[in-house]
Protein backbone atom coordinates (compact mmCIF):
# COMPACT_ATOMS: atom_id res chain seq x y z
CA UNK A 1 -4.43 -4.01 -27.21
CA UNK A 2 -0.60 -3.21 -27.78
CA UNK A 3 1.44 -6.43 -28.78
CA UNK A 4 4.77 -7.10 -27.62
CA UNK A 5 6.93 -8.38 -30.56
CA UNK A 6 9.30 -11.36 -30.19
CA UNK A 7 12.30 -10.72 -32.37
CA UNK A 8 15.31 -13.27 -32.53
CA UNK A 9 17.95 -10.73 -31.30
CA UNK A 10 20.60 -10.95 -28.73
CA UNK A 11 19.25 -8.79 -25.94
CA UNK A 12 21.40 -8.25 -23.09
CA UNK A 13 19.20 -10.28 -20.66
CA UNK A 14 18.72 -13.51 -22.47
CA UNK A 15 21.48 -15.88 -20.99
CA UNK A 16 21.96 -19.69 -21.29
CA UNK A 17 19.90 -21.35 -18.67
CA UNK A 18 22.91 -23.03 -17.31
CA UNK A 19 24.27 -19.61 -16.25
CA UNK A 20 21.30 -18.06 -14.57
CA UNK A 21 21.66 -20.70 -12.18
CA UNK A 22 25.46 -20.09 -10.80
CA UNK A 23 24.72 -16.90 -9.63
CA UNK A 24 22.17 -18.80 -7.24
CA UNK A 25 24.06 -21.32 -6.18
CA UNK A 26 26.40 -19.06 -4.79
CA UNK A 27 24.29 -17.49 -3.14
CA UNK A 28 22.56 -20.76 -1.96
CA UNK A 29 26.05 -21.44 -0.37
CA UNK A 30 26.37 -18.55 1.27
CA UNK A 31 23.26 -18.43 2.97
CA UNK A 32 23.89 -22.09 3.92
CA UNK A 33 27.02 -21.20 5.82
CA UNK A 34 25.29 -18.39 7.49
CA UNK A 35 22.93 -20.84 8.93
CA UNK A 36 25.34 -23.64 9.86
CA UNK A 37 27.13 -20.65 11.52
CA UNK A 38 23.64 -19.44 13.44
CA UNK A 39 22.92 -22.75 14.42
CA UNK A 40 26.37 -23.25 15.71
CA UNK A 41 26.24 -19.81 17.79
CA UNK A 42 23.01 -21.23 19.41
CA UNK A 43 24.34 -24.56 19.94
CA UNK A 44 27.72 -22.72 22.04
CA UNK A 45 25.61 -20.34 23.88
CA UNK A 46 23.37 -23.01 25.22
CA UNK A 47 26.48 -25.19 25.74
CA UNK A 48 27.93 -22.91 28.26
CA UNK A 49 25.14 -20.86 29.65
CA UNK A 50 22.53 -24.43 29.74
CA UNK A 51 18.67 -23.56 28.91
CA UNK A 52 18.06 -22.41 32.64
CA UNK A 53 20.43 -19.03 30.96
CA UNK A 54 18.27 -18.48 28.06
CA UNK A 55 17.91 -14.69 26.95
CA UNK A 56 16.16 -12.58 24.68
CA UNK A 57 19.63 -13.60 22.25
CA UNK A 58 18.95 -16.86 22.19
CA UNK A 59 15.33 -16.24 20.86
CA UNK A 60 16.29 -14.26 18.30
CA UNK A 61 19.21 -16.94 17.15
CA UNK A 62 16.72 -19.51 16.98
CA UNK A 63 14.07 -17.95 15.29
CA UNK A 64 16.82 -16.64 12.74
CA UNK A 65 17.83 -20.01 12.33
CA UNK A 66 14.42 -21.64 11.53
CA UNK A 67 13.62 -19.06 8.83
CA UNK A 68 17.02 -19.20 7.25
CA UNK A 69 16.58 -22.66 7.52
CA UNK A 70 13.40 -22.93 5.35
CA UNK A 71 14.70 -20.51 2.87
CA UNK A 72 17.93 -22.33 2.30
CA UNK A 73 16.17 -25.83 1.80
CA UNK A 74 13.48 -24.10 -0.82
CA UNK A 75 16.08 -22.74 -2.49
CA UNK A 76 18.15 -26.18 -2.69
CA UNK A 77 14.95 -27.37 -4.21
CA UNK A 78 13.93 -25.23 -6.03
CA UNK A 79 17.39 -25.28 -7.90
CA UNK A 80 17.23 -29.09 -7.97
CA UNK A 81 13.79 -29.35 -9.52
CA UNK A 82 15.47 -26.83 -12.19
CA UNK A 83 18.47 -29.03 -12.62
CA UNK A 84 16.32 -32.30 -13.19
CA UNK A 85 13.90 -30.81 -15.95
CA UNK A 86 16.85 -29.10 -17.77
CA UNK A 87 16.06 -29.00 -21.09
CA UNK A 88 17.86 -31.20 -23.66
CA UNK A 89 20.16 -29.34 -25.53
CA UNK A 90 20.38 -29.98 -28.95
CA UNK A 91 22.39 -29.55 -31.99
CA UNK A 92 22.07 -27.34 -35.19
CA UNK A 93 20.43 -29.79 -37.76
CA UNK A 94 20.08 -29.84 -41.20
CA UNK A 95 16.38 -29.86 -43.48
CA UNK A 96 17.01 -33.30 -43.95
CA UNK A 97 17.63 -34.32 -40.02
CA UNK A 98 14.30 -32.09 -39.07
CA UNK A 99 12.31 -34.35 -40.94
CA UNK A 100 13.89 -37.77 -39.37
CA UNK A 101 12.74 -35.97 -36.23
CA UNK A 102 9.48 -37.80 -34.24
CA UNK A 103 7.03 -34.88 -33.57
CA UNK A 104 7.62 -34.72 -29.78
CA UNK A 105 11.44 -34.34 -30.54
CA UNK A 106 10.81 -31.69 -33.70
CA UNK A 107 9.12 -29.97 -30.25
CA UNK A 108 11.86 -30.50 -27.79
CA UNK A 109 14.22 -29.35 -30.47
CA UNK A 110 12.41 -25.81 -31.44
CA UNK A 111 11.90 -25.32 -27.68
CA UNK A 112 15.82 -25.64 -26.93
CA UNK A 113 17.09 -23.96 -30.60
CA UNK A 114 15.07 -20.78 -31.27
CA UNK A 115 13.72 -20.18 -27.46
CA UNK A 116 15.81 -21.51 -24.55
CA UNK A 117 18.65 -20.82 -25.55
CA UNK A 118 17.97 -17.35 -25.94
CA UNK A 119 16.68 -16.83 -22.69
CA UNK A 120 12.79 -17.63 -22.25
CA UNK A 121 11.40 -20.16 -20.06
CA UNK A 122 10.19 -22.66 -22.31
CA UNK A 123 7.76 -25.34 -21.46
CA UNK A 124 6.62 -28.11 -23.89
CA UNK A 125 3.00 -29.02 -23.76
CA UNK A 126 2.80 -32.15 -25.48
CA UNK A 127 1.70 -34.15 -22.19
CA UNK A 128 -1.01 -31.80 -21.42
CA UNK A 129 -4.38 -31.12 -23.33
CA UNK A 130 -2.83 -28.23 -24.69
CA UNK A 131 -5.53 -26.91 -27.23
CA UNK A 132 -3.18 -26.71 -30.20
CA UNK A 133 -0.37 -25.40 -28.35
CA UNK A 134 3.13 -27.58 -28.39
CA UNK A 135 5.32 -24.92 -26.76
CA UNK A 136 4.63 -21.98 -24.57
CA UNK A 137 7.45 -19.97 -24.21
CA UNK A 138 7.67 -16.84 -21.28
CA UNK A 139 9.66 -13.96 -21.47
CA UNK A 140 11.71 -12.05 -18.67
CA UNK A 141 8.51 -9.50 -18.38
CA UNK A 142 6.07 -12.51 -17.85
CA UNK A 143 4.88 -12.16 -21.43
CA UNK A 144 3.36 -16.00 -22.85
CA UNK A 145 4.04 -16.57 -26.61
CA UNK A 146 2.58 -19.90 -28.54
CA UNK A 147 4.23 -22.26 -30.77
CA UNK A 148 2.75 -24.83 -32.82
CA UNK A 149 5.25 -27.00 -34.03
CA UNK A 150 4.51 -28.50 -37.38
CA UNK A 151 7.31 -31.38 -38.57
CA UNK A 152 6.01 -31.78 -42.12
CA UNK A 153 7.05 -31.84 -45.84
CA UNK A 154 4.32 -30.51 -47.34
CA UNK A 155 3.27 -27.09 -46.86
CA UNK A 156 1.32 -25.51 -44.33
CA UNK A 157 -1.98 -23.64 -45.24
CA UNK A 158 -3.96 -20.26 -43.94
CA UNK A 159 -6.26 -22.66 -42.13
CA UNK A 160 -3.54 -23.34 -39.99
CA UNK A 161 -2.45 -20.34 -38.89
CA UNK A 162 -6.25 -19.19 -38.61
CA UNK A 163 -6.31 -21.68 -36.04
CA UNK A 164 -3.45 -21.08 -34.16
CA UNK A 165 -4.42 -17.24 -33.97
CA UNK A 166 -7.55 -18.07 -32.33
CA UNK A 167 -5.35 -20.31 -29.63
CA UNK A 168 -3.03 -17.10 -28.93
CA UNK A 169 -6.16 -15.17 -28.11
CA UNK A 170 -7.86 -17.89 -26.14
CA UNK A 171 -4.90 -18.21 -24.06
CA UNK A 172 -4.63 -14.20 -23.81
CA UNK A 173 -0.80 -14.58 -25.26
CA UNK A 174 0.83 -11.59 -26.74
CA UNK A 175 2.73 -13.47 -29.78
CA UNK A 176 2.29 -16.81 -31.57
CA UNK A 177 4.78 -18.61 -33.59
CA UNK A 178 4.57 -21.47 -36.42
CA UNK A 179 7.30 -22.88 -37.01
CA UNK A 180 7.38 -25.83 -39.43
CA UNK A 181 10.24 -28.30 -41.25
CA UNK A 182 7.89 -28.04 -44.43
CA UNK A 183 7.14 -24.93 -46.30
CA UNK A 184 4.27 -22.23 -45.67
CA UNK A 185 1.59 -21.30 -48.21
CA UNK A 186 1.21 -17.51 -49.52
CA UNK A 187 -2.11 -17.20 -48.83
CA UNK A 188 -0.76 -18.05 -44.74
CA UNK A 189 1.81 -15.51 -45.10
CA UNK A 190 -0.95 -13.20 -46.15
CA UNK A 191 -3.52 -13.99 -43.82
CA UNK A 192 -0.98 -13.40 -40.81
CA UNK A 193 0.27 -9.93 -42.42
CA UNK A 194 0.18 -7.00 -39.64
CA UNK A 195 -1.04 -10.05 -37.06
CA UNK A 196 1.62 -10.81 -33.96
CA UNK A 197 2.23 -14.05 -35.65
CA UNK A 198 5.86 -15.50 -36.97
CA UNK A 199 6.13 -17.86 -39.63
CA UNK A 200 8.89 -20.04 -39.70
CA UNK A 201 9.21 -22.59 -42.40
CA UNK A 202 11.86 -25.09 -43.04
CA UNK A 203 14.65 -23.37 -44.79
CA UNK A 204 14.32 -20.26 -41.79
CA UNK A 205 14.64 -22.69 -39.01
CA UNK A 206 18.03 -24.08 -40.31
CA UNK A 207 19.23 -20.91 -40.68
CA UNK A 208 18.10 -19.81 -37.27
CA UNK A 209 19.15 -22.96 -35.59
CA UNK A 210 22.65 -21.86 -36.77
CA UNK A 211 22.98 -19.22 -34.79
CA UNK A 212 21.26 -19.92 -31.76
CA UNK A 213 17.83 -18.39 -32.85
CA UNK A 214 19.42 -15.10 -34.19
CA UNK A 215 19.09 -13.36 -37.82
């Protein structure tokens, strides 16, 4: 099975999540006027003519209207939705402020750092029974990648990893990440060599959080 590999680079089609949504908007407002102006076509022709002068025109406005209708209201919620579980965004911290971190926010902020704002849909999996997983992150080709977060300051061993490769193929995902505030063991490193796995540890995720998830 060929593997897809996640590398933090700038591709040209990773944009903040904030501007993927503009573009739809626009169009949301377009298409919005287009149906006030449908409705309001319908609305004059049966203000002159009455319904006894209803033609094949007047069908074809109406059902026009309706499906315009539907689309325009999905897409206002559908953008919505988007709007209200907009990620937090968070600032580049420093060793000492990933380890203040709770867990849940060590996840929120590795979701938002290395992955959304690069582009991939990133959802957090903390409130879910997530079989080791803490992030699963999507790219633009429908590819899944795992992420087990791991805020520690000790180091983080082969079983580990072991672990988390077994969740990446239970959950048929083409990559899996570990990404850690502590350090990783050389025996891990090892055991993940030539494996679709990134290690992150500690020092790496500073770095990376610096520049928006790029190297």
């Amino acid at each position: 099975m060929s593997q897809r590999t996640y590398l933090f680079e700038p591709l040209l089609w990773k944009t903040a999540a904030r501007s993927r949504t503009r573009p739809l908007a626009g169009l949301l407002l377009f298409a919005s006027a287009g149906w006030v102006l449908l409705y309001a076509w319908l609305g004059s022709l049966l203000w002159m003519g009455g319904v006894a002068a209803w033609q094949m025109l007047h069908t074809v406005l109406l059902v026009a209207s309706i499906v315009l209708g539907v689309a325009v209201a999905r897409g206002w919620l559908s953008l919505w939705r988007s709007g209200r579980h907009q990620r937090r965004r968070w600032k580049a911290l420093s060793l000492e402020q990933l380890h203040a971190l709770t867990p849940s926010e060590f996840e929120d902020y590795v979701g938002d750092r290395l992955f959304n704002q690069q582009g991939y849909q990133v959802h957090n999996m903390r409130d879910t029974k997530d079989g080791g997983i803490d992030v699963l992150v999507t790219d633009r080709f429908g590819q899944k990648a795992v992420v087990q977060c791991k805020r520690y300051r000790g180091t983080v061993g082969a079983s580990v990893v072991r672990e988390l490769y077994g969740t990446m193929i239970h959950e048929e995902a083409t990559y899996a990440y570990l990404v850690t505030s502590g350090s990783i063991s050389e025996d891990a490193r090892r055991w993940v060599m030539g494996k679709p796995i990134e290690l992150i540890d500690g020092l790496q995720l500073v770095e990376l959080s610096k520049n928006n998830g790029i190297l």
